[in-house]
N, C-alpha and C. Protein backbone atom coordinates (compact mmCIF):
# COMPACT_ATOMS: atom_id res chain seq x y z
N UNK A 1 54.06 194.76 89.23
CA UNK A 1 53.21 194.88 90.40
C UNK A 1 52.51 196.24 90.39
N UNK A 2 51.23 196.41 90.69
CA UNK A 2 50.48 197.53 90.34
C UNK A 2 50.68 198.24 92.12
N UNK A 3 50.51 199.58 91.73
CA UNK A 3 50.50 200.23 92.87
C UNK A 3 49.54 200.45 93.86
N UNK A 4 49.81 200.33 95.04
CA UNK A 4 48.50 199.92 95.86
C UNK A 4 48.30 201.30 96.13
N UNK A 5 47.05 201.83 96.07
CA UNK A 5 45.81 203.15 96.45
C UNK A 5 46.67 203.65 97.85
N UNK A 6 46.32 205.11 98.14
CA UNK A 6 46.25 205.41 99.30
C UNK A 6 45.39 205.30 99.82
N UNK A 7 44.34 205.72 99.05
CA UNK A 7 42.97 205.43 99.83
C UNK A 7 41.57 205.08 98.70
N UNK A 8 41.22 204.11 99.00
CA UNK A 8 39.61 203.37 98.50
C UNK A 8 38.46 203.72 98.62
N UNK A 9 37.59 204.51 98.26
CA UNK A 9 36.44 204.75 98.94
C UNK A 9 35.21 204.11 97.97
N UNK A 10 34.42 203.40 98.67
CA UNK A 10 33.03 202.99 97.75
C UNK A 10 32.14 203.77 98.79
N UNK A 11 31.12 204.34 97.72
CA UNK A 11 30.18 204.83 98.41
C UNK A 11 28.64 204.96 97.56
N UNK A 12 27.71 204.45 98.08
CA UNK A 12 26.31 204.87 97.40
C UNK A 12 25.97 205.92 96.25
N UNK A 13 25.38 205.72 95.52
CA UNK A 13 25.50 206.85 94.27
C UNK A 13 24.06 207.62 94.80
N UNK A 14 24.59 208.74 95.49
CA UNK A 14 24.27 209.89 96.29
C UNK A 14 24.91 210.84 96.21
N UNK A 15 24.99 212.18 95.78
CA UNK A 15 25.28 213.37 95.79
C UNK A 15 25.89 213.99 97.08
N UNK A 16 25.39 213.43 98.25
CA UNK A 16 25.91 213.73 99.67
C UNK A 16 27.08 213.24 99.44
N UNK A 17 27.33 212.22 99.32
CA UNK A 17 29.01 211.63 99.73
C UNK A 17 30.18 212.13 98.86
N UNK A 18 29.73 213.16 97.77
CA UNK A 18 30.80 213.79 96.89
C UNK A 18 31.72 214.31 97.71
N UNK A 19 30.86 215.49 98.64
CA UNK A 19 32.21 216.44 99.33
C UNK A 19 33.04 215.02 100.34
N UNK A 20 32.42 214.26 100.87
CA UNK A 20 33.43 213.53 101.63
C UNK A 20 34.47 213.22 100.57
N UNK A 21 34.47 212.72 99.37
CA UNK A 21 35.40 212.23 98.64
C UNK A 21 36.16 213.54 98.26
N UNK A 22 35.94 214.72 97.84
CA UNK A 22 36.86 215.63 97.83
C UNK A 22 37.37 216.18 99.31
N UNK A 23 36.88 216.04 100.06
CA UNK A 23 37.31 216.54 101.85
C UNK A 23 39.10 215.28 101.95
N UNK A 24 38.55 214.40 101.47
CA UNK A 24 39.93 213.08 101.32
C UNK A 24 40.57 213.71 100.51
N UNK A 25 40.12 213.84 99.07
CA UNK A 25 41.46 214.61 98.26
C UNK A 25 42.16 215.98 98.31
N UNK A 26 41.17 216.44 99.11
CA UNK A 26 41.98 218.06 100.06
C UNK A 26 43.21 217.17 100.85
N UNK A 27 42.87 216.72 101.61
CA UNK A 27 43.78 216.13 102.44
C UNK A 27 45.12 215.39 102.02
N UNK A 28 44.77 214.29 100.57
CA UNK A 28 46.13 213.73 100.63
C UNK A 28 47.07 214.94 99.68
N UNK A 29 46.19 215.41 98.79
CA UNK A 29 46.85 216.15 98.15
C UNK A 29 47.77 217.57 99.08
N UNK A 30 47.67 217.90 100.20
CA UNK A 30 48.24 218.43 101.04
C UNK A 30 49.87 217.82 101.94
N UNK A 31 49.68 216.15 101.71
CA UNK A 31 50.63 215.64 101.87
C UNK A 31 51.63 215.17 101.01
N UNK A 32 51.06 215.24 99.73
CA UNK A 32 51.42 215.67 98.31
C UNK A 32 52.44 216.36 97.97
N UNK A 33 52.19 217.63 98.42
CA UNK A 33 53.09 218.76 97.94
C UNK A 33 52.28 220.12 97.49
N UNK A 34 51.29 219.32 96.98
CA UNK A 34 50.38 220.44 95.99
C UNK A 34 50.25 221.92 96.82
N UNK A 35 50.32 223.24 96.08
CA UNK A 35 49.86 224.22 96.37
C UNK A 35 48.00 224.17 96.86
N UNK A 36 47.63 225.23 97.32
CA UNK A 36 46.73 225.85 97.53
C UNK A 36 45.56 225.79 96.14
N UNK A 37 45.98 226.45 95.63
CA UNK A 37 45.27 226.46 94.18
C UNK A 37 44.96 225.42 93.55
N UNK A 38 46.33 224.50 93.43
CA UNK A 38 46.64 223.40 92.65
C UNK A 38 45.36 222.25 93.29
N UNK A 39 45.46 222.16 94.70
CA UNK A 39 44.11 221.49 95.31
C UNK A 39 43.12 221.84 95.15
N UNK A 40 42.49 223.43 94.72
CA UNK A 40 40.88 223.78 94.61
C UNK A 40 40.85 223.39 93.53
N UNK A 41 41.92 223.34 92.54
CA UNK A 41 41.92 222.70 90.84
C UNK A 41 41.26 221.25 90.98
N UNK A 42 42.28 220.57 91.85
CA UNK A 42 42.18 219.28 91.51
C UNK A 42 40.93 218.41 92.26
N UNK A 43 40.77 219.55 93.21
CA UNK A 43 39.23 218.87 93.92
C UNK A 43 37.92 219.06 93.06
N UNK A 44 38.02 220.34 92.62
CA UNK A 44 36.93 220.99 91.54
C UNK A 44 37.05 219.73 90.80
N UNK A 45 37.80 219.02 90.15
CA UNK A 45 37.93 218.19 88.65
C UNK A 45 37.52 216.94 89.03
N UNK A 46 37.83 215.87 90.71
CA UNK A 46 37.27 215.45 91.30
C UNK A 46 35.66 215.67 91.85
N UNK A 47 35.17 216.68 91.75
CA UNK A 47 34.23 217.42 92.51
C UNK A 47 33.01 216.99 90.83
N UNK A 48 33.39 217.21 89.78
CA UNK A 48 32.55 217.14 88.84
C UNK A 48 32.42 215.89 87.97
N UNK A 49 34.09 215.00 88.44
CA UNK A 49 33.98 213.30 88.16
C UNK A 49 32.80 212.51 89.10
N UNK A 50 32.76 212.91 90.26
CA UNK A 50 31.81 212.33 91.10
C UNK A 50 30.68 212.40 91.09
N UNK A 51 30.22 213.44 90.49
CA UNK A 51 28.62 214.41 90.05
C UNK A 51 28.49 213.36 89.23
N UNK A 52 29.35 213.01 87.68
CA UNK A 52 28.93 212.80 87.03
C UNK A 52 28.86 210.85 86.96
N UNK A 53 29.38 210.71 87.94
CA UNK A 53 29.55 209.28 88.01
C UNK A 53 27.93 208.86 88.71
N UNK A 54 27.76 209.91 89.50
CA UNK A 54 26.80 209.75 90.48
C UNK A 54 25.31 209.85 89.66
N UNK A 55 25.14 211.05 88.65
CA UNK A 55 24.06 211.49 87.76
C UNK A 55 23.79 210.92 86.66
N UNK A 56 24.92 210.91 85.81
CA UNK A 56 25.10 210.65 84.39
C UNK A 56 25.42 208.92 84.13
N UNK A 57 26.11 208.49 85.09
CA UNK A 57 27.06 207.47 85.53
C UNK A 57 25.69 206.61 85.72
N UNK A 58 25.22 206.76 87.10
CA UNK A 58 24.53 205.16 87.64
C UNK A 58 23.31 205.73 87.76
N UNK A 59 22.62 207.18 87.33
CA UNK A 59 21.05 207.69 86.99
C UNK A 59 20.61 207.83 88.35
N UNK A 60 21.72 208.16 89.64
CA UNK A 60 21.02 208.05 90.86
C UNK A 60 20.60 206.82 91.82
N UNK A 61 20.51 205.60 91.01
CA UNK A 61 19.83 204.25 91.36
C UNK A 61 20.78 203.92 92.86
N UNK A 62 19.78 203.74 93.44
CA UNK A 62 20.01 203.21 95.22
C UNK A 62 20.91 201.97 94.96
N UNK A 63 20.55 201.01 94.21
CA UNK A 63 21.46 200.05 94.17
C UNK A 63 23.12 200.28 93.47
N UNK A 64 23.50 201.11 92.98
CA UNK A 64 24.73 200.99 92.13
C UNK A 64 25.58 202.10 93.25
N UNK A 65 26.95 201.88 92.88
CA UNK A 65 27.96 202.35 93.62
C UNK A 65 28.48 203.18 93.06
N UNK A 66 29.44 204.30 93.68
CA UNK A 66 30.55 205.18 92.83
C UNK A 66 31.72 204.68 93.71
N UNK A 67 33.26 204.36 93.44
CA UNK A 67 34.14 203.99 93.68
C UNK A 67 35.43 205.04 93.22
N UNK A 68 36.31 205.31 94.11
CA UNK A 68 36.92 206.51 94.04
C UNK A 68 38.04 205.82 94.77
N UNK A 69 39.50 205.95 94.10
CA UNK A 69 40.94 205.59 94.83
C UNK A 69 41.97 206.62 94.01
N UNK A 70 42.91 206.54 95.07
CA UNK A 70 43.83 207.87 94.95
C UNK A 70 44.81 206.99 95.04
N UNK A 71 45.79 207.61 93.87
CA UNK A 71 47.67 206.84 93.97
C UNK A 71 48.41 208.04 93.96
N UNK A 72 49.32 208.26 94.71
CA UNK A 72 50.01 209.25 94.48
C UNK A 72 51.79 209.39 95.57
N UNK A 73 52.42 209.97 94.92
CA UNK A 73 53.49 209.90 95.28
C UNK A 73 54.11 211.54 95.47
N UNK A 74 54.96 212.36 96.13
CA UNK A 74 55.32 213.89 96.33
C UNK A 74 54.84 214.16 95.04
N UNK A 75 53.95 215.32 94.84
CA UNK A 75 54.22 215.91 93.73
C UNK A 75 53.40 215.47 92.61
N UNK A 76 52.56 214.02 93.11
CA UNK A 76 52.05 213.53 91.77
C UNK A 76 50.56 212.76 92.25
N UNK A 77 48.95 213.29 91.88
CA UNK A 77 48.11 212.18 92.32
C UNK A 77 47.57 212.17 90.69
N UNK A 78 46.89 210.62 91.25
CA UNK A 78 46.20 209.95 90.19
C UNK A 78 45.09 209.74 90.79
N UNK A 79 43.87 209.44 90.20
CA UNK A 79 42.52 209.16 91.13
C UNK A 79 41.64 208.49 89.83
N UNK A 80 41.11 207.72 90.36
CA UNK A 80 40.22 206.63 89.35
C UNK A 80 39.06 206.79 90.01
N UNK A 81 37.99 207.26 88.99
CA UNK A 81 36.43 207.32 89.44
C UNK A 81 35.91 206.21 88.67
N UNK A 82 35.08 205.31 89.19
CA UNK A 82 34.12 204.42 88.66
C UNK A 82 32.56 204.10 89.10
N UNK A 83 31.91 204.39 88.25
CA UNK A 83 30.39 204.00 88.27
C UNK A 83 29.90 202.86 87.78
N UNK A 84 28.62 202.71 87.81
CA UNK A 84 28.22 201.13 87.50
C UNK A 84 27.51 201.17 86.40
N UNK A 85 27.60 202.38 85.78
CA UNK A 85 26.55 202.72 84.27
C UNK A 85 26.46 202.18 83.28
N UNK A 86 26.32 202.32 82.26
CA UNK A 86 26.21 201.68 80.89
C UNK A 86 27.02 202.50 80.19
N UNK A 87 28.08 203.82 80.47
CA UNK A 87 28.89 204.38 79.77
C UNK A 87 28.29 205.27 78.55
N UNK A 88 29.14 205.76 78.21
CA UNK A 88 28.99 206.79 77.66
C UNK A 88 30.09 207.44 76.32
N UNK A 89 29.40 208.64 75.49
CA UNK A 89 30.61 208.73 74.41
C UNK A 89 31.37 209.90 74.42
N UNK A 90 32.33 210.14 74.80
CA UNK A 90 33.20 211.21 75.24
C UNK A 90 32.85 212.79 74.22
N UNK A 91 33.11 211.70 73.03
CA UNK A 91 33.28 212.79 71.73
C UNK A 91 31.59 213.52 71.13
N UNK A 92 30.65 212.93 72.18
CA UNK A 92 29.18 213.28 71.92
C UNK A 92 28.99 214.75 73.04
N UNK A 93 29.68 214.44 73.84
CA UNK A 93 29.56 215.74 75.10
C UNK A 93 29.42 216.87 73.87
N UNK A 94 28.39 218.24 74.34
CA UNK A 94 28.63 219.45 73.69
C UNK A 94 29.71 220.15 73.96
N UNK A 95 30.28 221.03 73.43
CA UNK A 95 31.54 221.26 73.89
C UNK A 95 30.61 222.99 74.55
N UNK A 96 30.72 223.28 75.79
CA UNK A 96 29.89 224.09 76.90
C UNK A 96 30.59 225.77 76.66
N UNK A 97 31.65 225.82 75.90
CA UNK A 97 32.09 226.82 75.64
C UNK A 97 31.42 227.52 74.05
N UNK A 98 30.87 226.65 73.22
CA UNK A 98 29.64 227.23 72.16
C UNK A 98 28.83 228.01 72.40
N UNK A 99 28.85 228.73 71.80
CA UNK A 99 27.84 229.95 72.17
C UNK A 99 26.17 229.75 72.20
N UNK A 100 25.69 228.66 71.39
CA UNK A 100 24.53 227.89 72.04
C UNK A 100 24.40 227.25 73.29
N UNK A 101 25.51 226.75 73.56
CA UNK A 101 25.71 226.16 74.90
C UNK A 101 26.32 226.96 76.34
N UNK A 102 26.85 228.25 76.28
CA UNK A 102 26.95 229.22 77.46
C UNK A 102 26.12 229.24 78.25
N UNK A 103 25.08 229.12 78.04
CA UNK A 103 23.59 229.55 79.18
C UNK A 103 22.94 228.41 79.49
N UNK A 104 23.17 227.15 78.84
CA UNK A 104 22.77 225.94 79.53
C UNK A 104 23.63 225.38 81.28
N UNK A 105 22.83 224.85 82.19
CA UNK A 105 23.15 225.01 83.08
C UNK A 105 23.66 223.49 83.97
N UNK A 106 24.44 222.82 82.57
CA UNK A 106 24.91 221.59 82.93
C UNK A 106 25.83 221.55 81.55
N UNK A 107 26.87 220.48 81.34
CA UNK A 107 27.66 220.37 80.43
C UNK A 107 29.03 220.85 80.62
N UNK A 108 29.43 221.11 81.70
CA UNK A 108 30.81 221.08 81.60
C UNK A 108 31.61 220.45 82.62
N UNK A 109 31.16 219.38 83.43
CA UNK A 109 32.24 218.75 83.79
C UNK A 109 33.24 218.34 83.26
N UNK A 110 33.03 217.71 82.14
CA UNK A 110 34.22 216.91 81.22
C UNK A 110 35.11 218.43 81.22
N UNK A 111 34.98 219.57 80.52
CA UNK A 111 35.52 220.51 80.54
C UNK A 111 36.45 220.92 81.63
N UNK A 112 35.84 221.01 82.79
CA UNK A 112 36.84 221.29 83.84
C UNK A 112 37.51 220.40 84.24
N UNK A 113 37.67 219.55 83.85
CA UNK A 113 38.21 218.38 84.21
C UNK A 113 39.45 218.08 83.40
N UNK A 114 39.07 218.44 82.45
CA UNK A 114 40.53 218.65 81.53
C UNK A 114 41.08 219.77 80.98
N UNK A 115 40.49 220.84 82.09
CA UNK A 115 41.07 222.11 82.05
C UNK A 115 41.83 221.60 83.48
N UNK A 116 41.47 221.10 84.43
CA UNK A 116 42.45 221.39 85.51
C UNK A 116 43.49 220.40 85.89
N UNK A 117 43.49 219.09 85.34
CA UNK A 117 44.36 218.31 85.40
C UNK A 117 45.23 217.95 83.75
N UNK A 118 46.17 217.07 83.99
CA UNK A 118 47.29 217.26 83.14
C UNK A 118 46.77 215.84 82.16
N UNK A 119 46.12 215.12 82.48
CA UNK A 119 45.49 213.96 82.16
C UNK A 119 44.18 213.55 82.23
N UNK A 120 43.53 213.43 81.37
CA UNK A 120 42.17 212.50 81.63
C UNK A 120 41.62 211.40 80.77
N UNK A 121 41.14 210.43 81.13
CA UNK A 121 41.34 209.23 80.38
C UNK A 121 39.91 208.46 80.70
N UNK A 122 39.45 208.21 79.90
CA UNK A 122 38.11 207.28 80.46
C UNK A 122 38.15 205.63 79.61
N UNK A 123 37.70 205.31 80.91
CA UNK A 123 37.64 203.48 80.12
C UNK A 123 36.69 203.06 80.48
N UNK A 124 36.20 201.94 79.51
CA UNK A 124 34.76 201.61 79.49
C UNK A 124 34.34 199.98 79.70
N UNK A 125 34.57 199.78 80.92
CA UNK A 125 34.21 198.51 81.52
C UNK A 125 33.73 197.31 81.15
N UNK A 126 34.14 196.07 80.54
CA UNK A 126 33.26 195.09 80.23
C UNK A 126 32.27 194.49 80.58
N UNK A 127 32.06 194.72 82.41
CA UNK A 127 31.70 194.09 82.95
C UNK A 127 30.30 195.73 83.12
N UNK A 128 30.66 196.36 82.95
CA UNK A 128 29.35 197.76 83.38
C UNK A 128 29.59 198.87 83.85
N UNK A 129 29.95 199.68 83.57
CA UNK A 129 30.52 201.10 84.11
C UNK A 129 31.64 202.13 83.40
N UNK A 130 32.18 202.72 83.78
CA UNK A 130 32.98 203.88 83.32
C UNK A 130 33.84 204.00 84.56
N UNK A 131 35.25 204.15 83.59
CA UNK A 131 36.31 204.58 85.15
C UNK A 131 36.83 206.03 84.36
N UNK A 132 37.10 206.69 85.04
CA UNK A 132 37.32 208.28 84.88
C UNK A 132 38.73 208.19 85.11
N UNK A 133 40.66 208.24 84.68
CA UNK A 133 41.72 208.40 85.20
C UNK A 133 41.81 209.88 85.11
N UNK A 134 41.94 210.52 86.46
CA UNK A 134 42.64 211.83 86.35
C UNK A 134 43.81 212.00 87.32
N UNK A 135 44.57 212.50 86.41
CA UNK A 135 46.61 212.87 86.65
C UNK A 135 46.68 214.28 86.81
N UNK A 136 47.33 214.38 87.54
CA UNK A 136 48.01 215.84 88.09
C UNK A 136 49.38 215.56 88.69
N UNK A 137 50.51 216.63 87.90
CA UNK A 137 51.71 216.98 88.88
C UNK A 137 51.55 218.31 89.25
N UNK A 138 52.17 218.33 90.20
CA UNK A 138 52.66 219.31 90.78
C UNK A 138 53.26 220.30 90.21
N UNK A 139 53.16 222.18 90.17
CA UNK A 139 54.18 222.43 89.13
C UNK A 139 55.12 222.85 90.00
N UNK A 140 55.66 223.00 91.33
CA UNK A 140 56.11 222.93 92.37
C UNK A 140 55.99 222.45 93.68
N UNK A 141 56.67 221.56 93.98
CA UNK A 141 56.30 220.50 95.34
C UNK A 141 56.67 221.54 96.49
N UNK A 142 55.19 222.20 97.30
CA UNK A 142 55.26 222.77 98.51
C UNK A 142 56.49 222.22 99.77
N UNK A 143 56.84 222.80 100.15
CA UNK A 143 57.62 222.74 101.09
C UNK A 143 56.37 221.94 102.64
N UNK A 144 57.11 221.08 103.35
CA UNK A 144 55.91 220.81 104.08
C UNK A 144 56.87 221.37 105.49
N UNK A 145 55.79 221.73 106.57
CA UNK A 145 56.26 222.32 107.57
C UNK A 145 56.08 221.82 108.99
């Protein structure tokens, strides 16, 4: 039996509705356990899955969706980003830390993204799109008060 989401969000592939989707993962990740830090990490990594689902992902188009759900248990979230794109090749990204590539002023989401979580995983839809898995534990479960 697969684990049911805490929370589902579909939303228009619009740039506005990013921070709502990280404003949610501030939040559960607070009921989480997660530190302080550990959440600007994990929203940032969220924060640049959504950009890119939104830009790179569905080209902006009014008609296509970005879809965003959170699983998580003390100490542990998972979050699945999906766009409606035609996908993409992981191993083609420039790698943004090249010294040709420092001063360009796009190219590193993938980067932070697997600088700040413990997992990242992309799968490539039969049906049309890209799902983004990103994993994070906790490296100490906050005390809640």
């Amino acid at each position: 039996m697969r684990p049911r989401p805490i929370l589902e969000m579909i939303f228009a592939s619009d740039l506005r509705f990013t921070e709502l989707a990280v404003s949610a993962c501030s939040s559960i990740l607070q009921t989480l356990g997660f530190s302080e830090e550990e959440t600007s990490d994990i929203c940032m990594a969220l924060r640049e899955s959504v950009n890119n689902a939104v830009v790179h992902g569905n080209r902006r188009s009014d008609g296509k969706h970005v879809m965003v759900r959170f699983y998580g248990i003390l100490g542990s979230i998972t979050m699945l980003v999906r766009d409606e794109g035609t996908g993409f090749d992981p191993a083609s990204v420039p790698d943004p830390t090249a010294p040709e590539n420092l001063l360009r002023p796009c190219g590193r989401g993938i980067f932070f993204m697997r600088h700040f979580m413990d997992d990242v995983a992309f799968r490539f839809l039969r049906t049309q799109g890209t799902e983004v898995k990103l994993m994070k534990r906790a490296r100490m479960v906050a005390h809640q008060s």
